[in-house]
Protein backbone atom coordinates (compact mmCIF):
# COMPACT_ATOMS: atom_id res chain seq x y z
CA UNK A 1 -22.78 29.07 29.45
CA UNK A 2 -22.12 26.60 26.95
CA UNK A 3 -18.91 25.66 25.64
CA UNK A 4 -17.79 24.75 21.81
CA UNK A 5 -15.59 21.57 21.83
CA UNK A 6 -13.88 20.88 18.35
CA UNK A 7 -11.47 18.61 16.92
CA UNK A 8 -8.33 18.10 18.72
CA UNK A 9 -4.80 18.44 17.10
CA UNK A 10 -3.77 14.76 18.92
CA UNK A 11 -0.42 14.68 16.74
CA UNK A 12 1.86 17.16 15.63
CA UNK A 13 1.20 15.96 12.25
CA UNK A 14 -2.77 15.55 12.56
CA UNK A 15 -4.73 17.31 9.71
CA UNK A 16 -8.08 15.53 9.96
CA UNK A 17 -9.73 13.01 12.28
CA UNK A 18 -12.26 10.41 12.81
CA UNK A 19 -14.99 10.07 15.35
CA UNK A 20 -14.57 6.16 15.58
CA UNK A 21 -17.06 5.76 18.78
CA UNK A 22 -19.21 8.30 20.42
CA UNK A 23 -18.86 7.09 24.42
CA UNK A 24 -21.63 9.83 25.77
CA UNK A 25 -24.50 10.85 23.74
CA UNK A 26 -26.49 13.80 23.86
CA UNK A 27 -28.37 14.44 26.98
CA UNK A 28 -25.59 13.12 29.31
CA UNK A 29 -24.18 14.97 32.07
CA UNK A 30 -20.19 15.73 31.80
CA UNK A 31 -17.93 15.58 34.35
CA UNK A 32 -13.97 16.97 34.00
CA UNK A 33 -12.01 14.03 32.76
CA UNK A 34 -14.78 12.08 31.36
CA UNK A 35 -13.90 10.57 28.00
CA UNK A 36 -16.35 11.85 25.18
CA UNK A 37 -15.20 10.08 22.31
CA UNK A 38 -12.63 7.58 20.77
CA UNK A 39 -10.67 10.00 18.03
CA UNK A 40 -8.52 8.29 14.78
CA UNK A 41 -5.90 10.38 13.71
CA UNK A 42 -3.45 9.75 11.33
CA UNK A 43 -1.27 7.54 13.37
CA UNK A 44 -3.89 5.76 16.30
CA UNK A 45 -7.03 5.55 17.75
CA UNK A 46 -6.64 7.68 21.04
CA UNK A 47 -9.42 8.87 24.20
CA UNK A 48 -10.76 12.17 23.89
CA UNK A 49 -11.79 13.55 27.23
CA UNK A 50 -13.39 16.47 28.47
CA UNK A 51 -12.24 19.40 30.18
CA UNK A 52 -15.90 20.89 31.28
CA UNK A 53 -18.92 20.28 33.26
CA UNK A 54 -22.14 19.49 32.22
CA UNK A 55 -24.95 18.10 29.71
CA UNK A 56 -23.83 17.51 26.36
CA UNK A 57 -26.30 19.48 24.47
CA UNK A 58 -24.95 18.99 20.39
CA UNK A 59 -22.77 16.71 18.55
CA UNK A 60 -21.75 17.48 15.17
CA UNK A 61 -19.89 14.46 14.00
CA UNK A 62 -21.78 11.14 14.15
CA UNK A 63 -19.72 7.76 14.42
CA UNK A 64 -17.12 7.42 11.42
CA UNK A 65 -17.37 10.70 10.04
CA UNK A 66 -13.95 12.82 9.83
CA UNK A 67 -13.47 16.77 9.93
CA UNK A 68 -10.79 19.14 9.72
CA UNK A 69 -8.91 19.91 12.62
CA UNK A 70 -11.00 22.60 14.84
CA UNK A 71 -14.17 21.62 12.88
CA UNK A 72 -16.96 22.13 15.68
CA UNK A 73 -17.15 18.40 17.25
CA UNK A 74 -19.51 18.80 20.24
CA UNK A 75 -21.34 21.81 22.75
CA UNK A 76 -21.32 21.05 26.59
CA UNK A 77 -23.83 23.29 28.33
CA UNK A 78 -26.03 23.80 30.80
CA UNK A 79 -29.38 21.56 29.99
CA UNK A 80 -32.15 22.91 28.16
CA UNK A 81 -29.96 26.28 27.04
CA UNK A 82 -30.22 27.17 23.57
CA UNK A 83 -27.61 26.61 21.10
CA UNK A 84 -28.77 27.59 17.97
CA UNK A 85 -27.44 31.05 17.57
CA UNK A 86 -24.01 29.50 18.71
CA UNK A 87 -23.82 26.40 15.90
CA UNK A 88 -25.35 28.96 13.29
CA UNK A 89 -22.60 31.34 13.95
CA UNK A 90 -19.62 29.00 14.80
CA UNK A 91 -20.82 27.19 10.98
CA UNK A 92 -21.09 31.15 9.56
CA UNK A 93 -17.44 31.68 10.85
CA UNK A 94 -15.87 28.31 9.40
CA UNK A 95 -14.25 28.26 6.35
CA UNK A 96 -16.37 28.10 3.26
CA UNK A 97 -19.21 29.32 5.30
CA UNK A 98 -21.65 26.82 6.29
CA UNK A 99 -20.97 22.73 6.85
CA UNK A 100 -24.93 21.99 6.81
CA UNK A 101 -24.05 18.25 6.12
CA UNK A 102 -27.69 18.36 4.62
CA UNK A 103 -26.92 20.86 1.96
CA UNK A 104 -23.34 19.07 1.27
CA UNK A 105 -25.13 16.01 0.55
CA UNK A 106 -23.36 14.67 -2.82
CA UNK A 107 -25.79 13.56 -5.66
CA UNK A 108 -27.00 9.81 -5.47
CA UNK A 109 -25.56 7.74 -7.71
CA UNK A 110 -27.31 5.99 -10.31
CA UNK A 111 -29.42 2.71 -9.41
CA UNK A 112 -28.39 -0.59 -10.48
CA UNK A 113 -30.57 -2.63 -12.78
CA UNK A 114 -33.24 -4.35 -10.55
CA UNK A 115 -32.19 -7.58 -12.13
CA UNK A 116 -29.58 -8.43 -14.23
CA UNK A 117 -30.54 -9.68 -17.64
CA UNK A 118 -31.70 -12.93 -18.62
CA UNK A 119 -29.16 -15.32 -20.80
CA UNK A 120 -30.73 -15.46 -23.81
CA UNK A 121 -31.46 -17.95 -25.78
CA UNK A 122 -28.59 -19.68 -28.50
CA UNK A 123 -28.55 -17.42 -31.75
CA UNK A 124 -28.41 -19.44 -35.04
CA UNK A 125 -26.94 -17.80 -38.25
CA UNK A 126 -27.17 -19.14 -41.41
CA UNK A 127 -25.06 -16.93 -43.89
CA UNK A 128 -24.97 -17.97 -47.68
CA UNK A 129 -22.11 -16.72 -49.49
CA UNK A 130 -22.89 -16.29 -53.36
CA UNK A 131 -19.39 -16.37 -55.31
CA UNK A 132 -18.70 -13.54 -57.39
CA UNK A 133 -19.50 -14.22 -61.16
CA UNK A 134 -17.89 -11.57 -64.32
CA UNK A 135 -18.96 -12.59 -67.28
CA UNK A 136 -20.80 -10.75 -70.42
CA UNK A 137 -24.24 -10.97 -71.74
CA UNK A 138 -23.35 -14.02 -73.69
CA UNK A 139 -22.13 -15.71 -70.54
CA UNK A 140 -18.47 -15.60 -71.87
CA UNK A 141 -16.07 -14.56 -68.93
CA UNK A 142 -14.16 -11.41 -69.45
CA UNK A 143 -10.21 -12.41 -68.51
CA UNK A 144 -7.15 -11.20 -69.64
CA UNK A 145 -4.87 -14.12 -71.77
CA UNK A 146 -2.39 -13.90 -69.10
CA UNK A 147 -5.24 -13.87 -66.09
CA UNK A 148 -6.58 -17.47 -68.06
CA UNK A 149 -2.98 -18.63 -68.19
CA UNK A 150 -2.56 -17.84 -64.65
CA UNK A 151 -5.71 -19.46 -63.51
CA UNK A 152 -5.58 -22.48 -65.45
CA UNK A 153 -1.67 -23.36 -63.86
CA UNK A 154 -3.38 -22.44 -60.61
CA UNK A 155 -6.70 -24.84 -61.20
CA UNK A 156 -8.81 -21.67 -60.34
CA UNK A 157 -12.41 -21.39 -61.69
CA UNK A 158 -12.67 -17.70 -63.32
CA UNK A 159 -16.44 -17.71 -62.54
CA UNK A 160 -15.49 -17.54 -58.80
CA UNK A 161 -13.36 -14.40 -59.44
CA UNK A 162 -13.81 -10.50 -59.19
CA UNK A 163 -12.31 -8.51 -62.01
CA UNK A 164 -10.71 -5.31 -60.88
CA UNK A 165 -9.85 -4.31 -64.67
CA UNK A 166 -12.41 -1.98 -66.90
CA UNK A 167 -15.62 -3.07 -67.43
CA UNK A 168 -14.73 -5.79 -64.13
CA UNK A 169 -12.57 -7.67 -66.46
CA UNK A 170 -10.31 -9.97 -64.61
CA UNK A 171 -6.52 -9.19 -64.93
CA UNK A 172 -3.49 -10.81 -63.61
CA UNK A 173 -3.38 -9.23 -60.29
CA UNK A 174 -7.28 -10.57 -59.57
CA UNK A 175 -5.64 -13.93 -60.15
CA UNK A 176 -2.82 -13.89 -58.11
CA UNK A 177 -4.62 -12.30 -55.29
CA UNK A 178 -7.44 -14.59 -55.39
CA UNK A 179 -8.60 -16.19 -51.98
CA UNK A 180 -11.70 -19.37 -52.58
CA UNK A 181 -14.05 -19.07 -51.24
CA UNK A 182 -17.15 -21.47 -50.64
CA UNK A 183 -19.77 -20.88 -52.77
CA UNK A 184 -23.33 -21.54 -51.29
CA UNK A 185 -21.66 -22.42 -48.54
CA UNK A 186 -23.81 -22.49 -45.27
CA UNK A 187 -22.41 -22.02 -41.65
CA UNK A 188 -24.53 -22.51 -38.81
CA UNK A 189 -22.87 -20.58 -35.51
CA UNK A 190 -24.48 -21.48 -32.25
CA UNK A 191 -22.99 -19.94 -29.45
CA UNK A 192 -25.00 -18.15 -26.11
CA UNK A 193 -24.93 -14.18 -24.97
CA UNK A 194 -23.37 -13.74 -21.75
CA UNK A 195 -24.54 -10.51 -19.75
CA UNK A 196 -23.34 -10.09 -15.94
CA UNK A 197 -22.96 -6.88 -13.60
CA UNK A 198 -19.93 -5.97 -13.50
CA UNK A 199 -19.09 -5.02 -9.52
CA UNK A 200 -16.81 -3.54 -7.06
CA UNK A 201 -16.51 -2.40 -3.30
CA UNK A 202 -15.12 0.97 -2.43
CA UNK A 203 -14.07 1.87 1.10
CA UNK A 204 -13.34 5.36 2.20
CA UNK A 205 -9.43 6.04 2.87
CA UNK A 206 -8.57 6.53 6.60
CA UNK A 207 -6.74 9.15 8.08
CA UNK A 208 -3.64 6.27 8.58
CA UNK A 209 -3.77 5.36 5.25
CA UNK A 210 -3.74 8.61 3.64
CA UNK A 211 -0.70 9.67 6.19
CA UNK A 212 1.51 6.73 5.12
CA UNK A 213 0.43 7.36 1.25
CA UNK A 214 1.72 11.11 1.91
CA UNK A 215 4.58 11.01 3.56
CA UNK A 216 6.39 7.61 1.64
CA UNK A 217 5.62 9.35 -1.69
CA UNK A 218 7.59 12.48 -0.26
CA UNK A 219 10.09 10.42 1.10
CA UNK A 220 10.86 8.11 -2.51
CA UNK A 221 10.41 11.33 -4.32
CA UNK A 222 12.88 13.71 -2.54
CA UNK A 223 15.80 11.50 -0.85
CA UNK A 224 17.54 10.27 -3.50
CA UNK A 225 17.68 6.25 -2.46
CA UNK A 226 19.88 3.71 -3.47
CA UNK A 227 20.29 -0.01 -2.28
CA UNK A 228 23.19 -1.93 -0.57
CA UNK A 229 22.43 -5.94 -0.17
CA UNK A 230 24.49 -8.58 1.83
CA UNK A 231 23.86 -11.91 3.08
CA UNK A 232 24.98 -13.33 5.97
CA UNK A 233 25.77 -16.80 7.30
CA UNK A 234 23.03 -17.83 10.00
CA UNK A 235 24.38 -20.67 11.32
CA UNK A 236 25.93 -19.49 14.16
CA UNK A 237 23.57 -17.50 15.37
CA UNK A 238 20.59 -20.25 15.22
CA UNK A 239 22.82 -22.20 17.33
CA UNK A 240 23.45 -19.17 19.30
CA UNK A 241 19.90 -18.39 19.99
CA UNK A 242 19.06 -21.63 21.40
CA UNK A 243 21.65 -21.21 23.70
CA UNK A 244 20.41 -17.89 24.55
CA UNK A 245 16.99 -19.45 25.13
CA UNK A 246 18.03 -21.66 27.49
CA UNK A 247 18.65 -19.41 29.95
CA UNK A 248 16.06 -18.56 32.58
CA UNK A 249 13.47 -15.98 31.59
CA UNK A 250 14.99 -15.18 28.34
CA UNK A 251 13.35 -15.27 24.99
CA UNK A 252 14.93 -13.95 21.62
CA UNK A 253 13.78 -13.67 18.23
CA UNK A 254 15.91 -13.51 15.12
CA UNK A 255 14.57 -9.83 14.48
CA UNK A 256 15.45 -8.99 17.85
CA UNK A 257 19.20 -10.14 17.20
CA UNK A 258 18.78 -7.57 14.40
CA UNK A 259 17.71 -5.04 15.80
CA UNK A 260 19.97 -5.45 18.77
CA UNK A 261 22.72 -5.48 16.40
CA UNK A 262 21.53 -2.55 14.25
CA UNK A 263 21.87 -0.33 17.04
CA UNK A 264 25.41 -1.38 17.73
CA UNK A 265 26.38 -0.82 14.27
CA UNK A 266 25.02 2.60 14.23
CA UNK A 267 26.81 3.69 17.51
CA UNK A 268 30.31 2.44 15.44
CA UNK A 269 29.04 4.05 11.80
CA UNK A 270 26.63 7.75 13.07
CA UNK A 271 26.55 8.55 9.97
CA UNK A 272 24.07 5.95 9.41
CA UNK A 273 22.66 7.20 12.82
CA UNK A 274 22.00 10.43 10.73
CA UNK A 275 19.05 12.99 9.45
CA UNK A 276 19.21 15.41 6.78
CA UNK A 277 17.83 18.92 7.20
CA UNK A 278 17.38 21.24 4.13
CA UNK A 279 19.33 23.49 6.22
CA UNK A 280 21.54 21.33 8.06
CA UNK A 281 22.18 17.26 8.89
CA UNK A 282 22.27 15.93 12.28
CA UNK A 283 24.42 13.14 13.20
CA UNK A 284 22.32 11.74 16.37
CA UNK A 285 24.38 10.25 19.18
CA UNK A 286 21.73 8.30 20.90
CA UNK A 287 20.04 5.55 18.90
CA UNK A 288 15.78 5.37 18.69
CA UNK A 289 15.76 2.28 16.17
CA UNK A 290 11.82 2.09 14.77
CA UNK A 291 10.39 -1.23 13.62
CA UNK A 292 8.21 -1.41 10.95
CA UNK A 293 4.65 -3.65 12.29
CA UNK A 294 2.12 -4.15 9.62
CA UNK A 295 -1.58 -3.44 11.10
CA UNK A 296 -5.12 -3.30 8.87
CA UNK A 297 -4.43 -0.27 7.86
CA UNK A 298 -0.85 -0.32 6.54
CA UNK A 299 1.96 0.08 8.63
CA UNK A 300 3.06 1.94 11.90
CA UNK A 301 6.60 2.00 13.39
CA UNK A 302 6.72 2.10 17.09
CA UNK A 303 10.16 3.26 18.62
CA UNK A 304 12.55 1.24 20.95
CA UNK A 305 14.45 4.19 22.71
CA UNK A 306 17.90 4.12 23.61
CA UNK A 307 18.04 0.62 21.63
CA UNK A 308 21.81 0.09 21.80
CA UNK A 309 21.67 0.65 25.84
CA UNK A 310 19.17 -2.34 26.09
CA UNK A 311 19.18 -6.21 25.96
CA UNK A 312 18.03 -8.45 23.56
CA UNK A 313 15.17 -9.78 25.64
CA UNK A 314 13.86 -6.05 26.42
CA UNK A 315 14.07 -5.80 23.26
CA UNK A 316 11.62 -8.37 22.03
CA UNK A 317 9.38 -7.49 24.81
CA UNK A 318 9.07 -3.97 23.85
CA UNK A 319 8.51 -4.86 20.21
CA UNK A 320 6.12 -7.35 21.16
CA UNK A 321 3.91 -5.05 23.54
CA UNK A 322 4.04 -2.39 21.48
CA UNK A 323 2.79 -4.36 18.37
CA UNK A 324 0.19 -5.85 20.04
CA UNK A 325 -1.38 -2.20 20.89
CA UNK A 326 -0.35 -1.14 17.45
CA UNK A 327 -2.88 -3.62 16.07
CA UNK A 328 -5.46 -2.10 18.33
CA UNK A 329 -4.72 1.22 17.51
CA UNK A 330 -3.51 1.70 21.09
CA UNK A 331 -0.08 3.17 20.60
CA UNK A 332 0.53 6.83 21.51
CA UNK A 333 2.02 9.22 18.99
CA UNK A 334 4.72 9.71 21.09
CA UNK A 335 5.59 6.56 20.60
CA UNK A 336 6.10 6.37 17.08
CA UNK A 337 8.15 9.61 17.07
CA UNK A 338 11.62 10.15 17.23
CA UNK A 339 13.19 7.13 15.49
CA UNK A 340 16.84 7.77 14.02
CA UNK A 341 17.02 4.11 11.98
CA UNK A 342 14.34 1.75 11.09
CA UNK A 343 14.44 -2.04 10.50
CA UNK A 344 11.69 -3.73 8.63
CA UNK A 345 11.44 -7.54 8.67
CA UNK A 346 8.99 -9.80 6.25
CA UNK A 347 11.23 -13.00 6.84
CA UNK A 348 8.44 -14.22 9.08
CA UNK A 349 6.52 -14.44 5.53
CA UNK A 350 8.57 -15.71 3.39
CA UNK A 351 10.07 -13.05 1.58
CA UNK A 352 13.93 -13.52 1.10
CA UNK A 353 14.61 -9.68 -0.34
CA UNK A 354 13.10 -6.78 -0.84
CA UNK A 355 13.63 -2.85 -0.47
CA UNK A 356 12.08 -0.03 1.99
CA UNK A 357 11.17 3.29 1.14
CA UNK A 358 13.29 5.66 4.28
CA UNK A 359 11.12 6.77 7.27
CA UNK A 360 12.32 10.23 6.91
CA UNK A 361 14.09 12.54 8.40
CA UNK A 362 16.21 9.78 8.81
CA UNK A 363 18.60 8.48 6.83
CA UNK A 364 18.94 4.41 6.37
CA UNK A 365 15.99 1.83 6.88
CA UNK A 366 16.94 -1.83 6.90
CA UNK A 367 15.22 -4.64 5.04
CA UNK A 368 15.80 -8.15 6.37
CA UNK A 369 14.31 -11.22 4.56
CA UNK A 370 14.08 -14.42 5.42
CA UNK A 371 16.31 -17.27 6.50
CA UNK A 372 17.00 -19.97 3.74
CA UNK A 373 18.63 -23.15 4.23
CA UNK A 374 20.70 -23.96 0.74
CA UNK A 375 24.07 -25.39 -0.55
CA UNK A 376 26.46 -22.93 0.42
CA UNK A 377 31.04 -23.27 -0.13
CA UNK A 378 32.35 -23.87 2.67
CA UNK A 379 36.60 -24.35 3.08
CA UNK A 380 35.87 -25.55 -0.60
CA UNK A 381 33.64 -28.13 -0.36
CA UNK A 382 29.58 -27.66 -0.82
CA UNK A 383 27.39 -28.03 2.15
CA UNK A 384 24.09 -27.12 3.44
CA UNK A 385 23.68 -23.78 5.25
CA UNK A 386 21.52 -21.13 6.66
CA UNK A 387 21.91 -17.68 4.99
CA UNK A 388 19.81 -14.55 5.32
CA UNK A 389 19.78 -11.23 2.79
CA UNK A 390 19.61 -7.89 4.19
CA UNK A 391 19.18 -4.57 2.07
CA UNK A 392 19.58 -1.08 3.33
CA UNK A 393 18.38 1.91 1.56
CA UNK A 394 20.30 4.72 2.15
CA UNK A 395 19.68 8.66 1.19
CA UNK A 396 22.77 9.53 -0.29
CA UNK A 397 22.92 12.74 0.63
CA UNK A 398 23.90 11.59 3.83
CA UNK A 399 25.15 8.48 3.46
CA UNK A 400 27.79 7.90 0.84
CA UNK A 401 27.91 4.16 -0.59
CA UNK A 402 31.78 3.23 1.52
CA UNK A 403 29.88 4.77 4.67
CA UNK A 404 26.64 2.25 3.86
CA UNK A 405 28.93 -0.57 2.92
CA UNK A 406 30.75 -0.65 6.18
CA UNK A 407 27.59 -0.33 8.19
CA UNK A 408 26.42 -3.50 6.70
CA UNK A 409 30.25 -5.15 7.37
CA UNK A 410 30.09 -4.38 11.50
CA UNK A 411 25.99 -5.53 11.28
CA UNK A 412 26.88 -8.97 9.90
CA UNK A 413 29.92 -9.48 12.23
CA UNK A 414 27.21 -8.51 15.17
CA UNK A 415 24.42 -10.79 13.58
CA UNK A 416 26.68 -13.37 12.61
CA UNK A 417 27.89 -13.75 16.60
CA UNK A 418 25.38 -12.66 18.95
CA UNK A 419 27.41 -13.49 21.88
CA UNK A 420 29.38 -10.50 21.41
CA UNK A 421 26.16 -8.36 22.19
CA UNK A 422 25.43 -9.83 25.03
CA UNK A 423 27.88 -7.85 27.46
């Protein structure tokens, strides 16, 4: 008998997804386990396998098209049975009736112009301007005294002057007022018509992007941000990385010094370490810091669990496998769930400050920038150093502004000596 498949809730926060590859087409047989189809949720591209035996008989999404979840994806049968009756009545039963994709089809938009048009030819003007001329039937101009006194002090010719008065006799305000202009003048403008196309490309939204638009516009538009900024002196810990380094099998990055030394600044301040509830706020006594990695499609943050519990050199290699699969949409959701503090980094580009919006429910993300080398004071006297600006947005209904401030005091001690984090 055959069997409806249909789109798979893969994440607890899955509303639609995308068939990004068919792997079986129709006509195949099916074993238990086989994988059907690569699926894109909202946060990765994941295997969809099957969990019945035999010929795929229908499929109702082709390659890059996205449905609801539960939206009638596939039917696995027994060859040659007839399916009709079931698709008819599984479309009858969805809501809004039937999904014939060939009745849904939206209207075709208007053609472009075959070819755009021709630049024409330079345009030549000639425009004669005839000066204005108020005068009687004997020829006699028709001025007031004090319009003629005016004129005269102002050398202006009266035949080259509209009267405003009655019978267009020219009074003192026509005078005054008066702008020259050339008379019989000719002007000759030669200038080309541009025409173009104007253009633009359009690509459809995916299910990532339209997850991270969502949720960061709830996130700035309910917590109620603000921003705490402090740099810190980087000089010792350059010199204390290369030491690091030089150890056997050990490699450490500067964001893995901070996010080594976020988590032990959370396990002194839990506040920090906190989520707010609209019933209740939970103050989380293990530490999951998330870190922010930009992919094609915006930006994912996979987890490092039990953060504060690890070294600096797991650390890095977590962040580094996990970002690597993140950019192939290989991550599980699982492992972007669960975070209780976030750190995201654009040092590596440049940036030397900047502000995050909070990966809610929790209740701090950090922003670190990039190392600059400038004069700095130093036991009075101005030398070059290494500094680096950090900015942490807190929601302040969990974190109040002293709580936030002496977060950022224990983080720079930690950053600012890595040795002690090393134990």
């Amino acid at each position: 008998m055959a069997e409806i498949i249909t789109m798979p809730r893969l994440s607890d926060t899955m509303t639609d997804g995308v068939v990004a590859q068919w792997l079986k087409k129709v006509g195949d047989k099916i074993s238990e386990g086989d994988i059907l189809a690569e699926i894109e949720t909202d946060k990765a591209t994941m295997e969809f396998e099957s969990f019945s035996e035999g010929t795929l008989l229908y499929i109702g999404l082709k390659d890059g098209e996205s449905a609801p979840v539960d939206s009638l994806l596939a039917i696995i049968g027994e060859e040659g049975e007839d399916i009709d009756a079931i698709i008819k009545e599984f479309k009858a039963a969805a809501p809004g009736g039937s999904k014939d994709p060939e009745k849904a089809k939206a209207p075709e938009a208007p053609k472009a112009p075959e070819k755009a048009a021709e630049i024409a030819e330079p345009v030549k003007v000639t425009e004669t301007v005839q000066a204005p001329v108020t005068a009687n039937a004997s020829g006699r101009v028709i001025a007031s005294p004090l319009a003629k006194k005016i004129a005269k002090e102002k050398g202006i010719n009266l035949n080259t002057v509209s009267g405003t008065g009655e019978g267009g006799r020219i009074v003192k305000s026509d005078v005054e007022n008066y702008v020259p202009a050339a008379v019989s003048a000719v002007a000759t403008v030669s200038a080309p018509i541009v025409s173009g196309t104007e253009s633009f490309e359009e690509t459809p939204n995916s299910q990532m992007r339209k997850t991270i638009a969502r949720r960061l516009a709830e996130s700035k538009f309910t917590a109620p941000h603000y921003y705490l900024m402090l740099e810190i002196n980087m000089d010792n810990a350059i010199k204390s990385r290369k030491l690091i380094n030089e150890l056997p099998d050990t490699k450490v990055s500067f964001n893995d010094i901070v996010v080594k030394a976020s988590a032990m600044a959370l396990k002194k301040h839990p506040k920090v370490n906190s989520q707010w509830f609209d019933d209740r706020t939970r103050i989380n006594h293990h530490v999951n810091v998330g870190v922010a990695v930009a992919v094609e499609d915006g930006l994912v943050v996979p987890v490092i669990r039990f953060t504060d519990q690890k070294s600096m050199t797991q650390i890095g290699a977590e962040v580094k496998d996990m970002a690597g699969r993140a950019k192939t949409k290989k991550l599980t959701p699982a492992e972007m769930e669960g975070s209780t503090f976030t750190v995201s980094n654009l040092g590596m580009f440049g940036i030397s400050e900047f502000t995050s919006i909070i990966n809610q429910p929790n209740s701090a993300i950090l922003s670190v920038g990039a190392i600059i080398e400038k004069p700095v004071v130093k036991n009075g006297q101005i030398v070059v150093g290494n500094t680096m600006k950090v900015t942490l947005a807190c929601d302040h209904r969990t974190v109040d502004g002293a709580t936030g401030a002496a977060f950022l005091q224990t983080l720079k001690q930690f950053i600012e000596n890595p040795v002690t984090m090393l134990a």
